[in-house]
N, C-alpha and C. Protein backbone atom coordinates (compact mmCIF):
# COMPACT_ATOMS: atom_id res chain seq x y z
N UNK A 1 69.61 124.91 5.26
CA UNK A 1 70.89 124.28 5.51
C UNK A 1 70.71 123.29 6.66
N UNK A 2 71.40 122.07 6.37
CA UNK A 2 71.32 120.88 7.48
C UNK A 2 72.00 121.97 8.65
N UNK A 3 71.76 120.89 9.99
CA UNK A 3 72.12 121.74 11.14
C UNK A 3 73.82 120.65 11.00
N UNK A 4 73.80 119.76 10.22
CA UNK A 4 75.27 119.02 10.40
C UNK A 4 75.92 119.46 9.69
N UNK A 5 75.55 119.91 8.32
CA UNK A 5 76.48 121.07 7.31
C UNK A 5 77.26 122.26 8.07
N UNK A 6 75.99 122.78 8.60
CA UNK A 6 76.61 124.02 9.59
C UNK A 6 77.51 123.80 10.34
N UNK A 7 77.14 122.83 11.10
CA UNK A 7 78.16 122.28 12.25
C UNK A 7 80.16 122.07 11.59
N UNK A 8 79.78 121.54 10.39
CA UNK A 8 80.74 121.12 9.80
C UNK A 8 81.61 122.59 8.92
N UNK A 9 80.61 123.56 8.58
CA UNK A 9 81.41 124.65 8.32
C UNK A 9 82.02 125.17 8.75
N UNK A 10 81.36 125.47 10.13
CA UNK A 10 81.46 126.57 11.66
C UNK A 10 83.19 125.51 11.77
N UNK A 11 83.22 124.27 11.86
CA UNK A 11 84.59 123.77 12.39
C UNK A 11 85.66 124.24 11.83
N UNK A 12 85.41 124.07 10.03
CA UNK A 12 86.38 124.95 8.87
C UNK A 12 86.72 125.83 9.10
N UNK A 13 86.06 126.86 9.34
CA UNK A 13 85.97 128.82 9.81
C UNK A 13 86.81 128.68 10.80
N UNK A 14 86.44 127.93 12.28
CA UNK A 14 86.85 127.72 13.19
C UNK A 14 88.77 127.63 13.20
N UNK A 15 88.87 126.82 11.85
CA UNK A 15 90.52 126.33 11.97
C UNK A 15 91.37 127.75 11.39
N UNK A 16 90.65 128.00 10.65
CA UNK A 16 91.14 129.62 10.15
C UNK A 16 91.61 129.43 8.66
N UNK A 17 91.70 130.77 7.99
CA UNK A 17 91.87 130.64 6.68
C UNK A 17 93.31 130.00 6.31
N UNK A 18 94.30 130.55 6.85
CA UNK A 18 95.46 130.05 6.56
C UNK A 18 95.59 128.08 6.31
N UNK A 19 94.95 128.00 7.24
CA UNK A 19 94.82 126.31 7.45
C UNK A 19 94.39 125.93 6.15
N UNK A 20 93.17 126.31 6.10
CA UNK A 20 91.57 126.18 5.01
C UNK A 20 92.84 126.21 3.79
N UNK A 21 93.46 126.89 2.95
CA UNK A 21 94.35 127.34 2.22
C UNK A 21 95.46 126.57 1.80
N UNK A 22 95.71 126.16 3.57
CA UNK A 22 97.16 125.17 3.32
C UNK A 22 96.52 123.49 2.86
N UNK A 23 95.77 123.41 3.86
CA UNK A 23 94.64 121.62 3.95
C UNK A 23 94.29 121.86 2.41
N UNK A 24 93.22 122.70 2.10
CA UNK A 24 91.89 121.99 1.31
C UNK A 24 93.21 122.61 -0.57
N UNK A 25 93.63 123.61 -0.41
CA UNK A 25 94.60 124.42 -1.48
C UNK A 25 95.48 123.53 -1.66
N UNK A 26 96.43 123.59 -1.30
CA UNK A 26 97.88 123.47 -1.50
C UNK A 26 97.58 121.82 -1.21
N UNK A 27 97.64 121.15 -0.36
CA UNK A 27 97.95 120.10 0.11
C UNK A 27 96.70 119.12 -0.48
N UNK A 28 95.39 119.66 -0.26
CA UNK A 28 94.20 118.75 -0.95
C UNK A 28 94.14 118.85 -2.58
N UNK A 29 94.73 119.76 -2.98
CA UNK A 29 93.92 119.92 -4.41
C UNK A 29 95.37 120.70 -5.61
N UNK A 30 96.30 121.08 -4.97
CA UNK A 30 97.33 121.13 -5.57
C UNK A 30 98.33 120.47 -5.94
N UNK A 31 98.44 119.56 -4.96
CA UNK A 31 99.56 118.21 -4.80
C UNK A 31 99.22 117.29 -5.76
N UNK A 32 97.86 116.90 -5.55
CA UNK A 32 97.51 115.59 -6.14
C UNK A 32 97.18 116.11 -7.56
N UNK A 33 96.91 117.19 -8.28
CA UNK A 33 96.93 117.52 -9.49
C UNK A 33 98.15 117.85 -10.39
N UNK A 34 99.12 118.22 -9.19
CA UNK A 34 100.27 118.16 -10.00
C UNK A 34 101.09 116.57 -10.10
N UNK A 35 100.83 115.80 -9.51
CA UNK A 35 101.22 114.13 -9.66
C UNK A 35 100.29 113.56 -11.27
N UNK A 36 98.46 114.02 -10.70
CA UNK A 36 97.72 113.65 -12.01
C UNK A 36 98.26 114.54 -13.27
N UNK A 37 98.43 115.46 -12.89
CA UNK A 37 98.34 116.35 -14.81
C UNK A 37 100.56 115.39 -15.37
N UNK A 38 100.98 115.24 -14.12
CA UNK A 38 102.26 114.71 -15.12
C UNK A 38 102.04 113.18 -15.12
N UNK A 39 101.23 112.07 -14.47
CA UNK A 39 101.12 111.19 -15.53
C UNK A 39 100.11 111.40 -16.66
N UNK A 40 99.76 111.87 -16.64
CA UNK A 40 98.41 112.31 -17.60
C UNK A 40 99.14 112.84 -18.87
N UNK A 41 100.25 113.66 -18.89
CA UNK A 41 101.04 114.30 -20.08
C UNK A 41 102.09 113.52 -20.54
N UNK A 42 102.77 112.85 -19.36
CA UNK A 42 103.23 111.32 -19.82
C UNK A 42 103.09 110.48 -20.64
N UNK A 43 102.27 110.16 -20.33
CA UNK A 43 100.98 109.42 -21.13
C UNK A 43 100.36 109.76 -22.67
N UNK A 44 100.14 110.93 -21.99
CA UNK A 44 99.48 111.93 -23.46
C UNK A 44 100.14 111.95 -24.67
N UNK A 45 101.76 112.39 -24.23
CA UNK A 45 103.14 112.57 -25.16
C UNK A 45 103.73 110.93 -25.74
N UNK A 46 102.85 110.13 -25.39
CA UNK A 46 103.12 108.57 -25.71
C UNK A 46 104.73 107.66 -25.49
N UNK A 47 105.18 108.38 -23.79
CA UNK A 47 105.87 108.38 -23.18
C UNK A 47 105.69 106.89 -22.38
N UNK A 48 106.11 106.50 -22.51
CA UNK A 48 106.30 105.07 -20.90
C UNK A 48 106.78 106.01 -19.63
N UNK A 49 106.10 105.45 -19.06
CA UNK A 49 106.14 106.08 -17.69
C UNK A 49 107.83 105.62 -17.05
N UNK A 50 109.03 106.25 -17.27
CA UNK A 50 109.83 105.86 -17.41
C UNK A 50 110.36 107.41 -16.14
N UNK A 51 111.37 106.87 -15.10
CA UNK A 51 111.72 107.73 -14.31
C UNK A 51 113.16 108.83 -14.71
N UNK A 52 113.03 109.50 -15.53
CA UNK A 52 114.26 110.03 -16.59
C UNK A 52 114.03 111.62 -16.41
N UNK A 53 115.46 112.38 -16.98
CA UNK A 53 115.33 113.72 -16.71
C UNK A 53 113.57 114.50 -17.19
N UNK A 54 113.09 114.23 -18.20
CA UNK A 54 112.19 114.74 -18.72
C UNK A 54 110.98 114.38 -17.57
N UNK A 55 110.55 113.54 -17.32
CA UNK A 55 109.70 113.02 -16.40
C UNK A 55 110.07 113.67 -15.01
N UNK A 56 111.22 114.11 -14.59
CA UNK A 56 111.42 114.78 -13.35
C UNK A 56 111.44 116.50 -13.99
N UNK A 57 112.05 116.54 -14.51
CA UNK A 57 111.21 118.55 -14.92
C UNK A 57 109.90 118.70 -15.02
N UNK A 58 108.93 117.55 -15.71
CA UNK A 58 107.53 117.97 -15.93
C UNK A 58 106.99 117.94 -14.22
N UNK A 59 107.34 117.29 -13.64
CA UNK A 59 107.27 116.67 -11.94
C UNK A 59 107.32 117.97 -11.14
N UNK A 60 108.54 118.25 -11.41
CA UNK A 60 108.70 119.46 -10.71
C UNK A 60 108.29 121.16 -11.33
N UNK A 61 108.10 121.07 -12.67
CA UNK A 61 107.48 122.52 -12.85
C UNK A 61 106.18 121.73 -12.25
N UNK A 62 104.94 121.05 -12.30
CA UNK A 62 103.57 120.68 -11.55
C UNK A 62 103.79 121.33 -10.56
N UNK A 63 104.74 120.48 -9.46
CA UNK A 63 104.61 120.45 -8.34
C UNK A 63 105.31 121.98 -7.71
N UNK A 64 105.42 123.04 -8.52
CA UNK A 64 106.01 124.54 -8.43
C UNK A 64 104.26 124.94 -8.72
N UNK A 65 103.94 125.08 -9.91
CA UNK A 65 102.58 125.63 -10.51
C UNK A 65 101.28 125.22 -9.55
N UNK A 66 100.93 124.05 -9.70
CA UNK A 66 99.92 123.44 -9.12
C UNK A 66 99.63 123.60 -7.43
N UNK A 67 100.20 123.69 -6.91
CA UNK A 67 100.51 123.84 -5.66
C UNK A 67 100.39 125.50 -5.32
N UNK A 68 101.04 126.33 -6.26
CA UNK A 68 100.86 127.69 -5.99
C UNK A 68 99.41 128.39 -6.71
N UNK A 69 99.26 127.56 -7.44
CA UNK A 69 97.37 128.01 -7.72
C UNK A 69 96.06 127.08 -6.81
N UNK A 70 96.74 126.35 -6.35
CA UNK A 70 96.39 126.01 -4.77
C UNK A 70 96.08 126.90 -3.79
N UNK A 71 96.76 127.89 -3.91
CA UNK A 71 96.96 128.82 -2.74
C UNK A 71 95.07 129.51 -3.39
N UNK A 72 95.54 130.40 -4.74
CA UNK A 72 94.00 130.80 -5.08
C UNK A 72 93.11 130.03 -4.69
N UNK A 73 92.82 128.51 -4.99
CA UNK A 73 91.77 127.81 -4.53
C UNK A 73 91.39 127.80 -3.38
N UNK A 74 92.39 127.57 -2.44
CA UNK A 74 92.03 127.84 -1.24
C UNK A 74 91.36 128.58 -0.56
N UNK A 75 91.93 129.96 -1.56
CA UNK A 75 91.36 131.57 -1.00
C UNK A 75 90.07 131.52 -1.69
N UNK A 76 89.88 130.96 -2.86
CA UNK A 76 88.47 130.91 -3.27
C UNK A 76 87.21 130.14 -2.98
N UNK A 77 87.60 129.11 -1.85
CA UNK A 77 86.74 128.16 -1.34
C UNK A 77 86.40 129.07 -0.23
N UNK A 78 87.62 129.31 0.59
CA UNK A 78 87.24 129.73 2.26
C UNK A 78 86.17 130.89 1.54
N UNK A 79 85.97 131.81 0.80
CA UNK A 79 85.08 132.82 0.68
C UNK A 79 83.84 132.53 0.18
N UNK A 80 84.00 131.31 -0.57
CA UNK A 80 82.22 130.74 -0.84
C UNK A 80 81.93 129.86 0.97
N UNK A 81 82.94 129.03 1.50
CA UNK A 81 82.54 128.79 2.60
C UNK A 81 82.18 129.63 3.25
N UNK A 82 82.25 130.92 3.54
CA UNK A 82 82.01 132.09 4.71
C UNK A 82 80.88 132.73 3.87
N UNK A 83 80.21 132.56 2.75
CA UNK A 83 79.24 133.23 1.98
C UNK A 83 77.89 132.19 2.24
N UNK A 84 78.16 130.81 2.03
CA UNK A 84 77.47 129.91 2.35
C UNK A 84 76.96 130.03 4.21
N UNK A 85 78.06 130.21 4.48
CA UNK A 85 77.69 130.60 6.27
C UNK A 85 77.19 131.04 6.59
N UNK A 86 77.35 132.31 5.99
CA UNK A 86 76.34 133.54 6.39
C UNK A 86 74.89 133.28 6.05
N UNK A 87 74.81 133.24 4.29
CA UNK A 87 73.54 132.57 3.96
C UNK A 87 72.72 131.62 4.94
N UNK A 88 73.29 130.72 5.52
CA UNK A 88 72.88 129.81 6.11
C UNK A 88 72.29 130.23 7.88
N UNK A 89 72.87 131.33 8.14
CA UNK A 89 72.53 132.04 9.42
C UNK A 89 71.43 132.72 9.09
N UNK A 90 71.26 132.99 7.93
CA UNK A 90 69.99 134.29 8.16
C UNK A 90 68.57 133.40 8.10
């Protein structure tokens, strides 16, 4: 393991899981998938991207779903990050 990887994990660990969860989960990787998967189904359904009731329910079930399986991701990164850590100490 680089000694700058480490450096850069140890800071992650450092901020704590809750953070790790809220940042890299919810806010890095939940948000922006629930914006992509509803133009993407938009799109898909051969919809014009048109700002109308249907386009705001698909919006908001995403941004309910996506965001709360965020939370898992989160919890599933910080534990390969702290597995990788350790690995990397011995």
């Amino acid at each position: 393991m680089k000694e700058s990887q480490r450096i850069k994990w140890e800071k992650q660990l450092k901020q704590g899981k809750r953070y790790h969860i809220l940042v890299r989960g919810v806010l890095g990787w939940g948000l922006p998938l629930a914006f992509l998967y509803t133009l993407v189904m938009t799109s898909w359904n051969g919809q014009r991207l048109t700002l109308d009731g249907e386009f705001y329910v698909n919006l908001l079930t995403a941004l309910v779903l996506f965001p709360a399986a965020g939370i898992w991701y989160g919890a599933w990164t910080w534990k390969i990050l702290k597995m990788k850590l350790e690995q990397g100490r011995r």
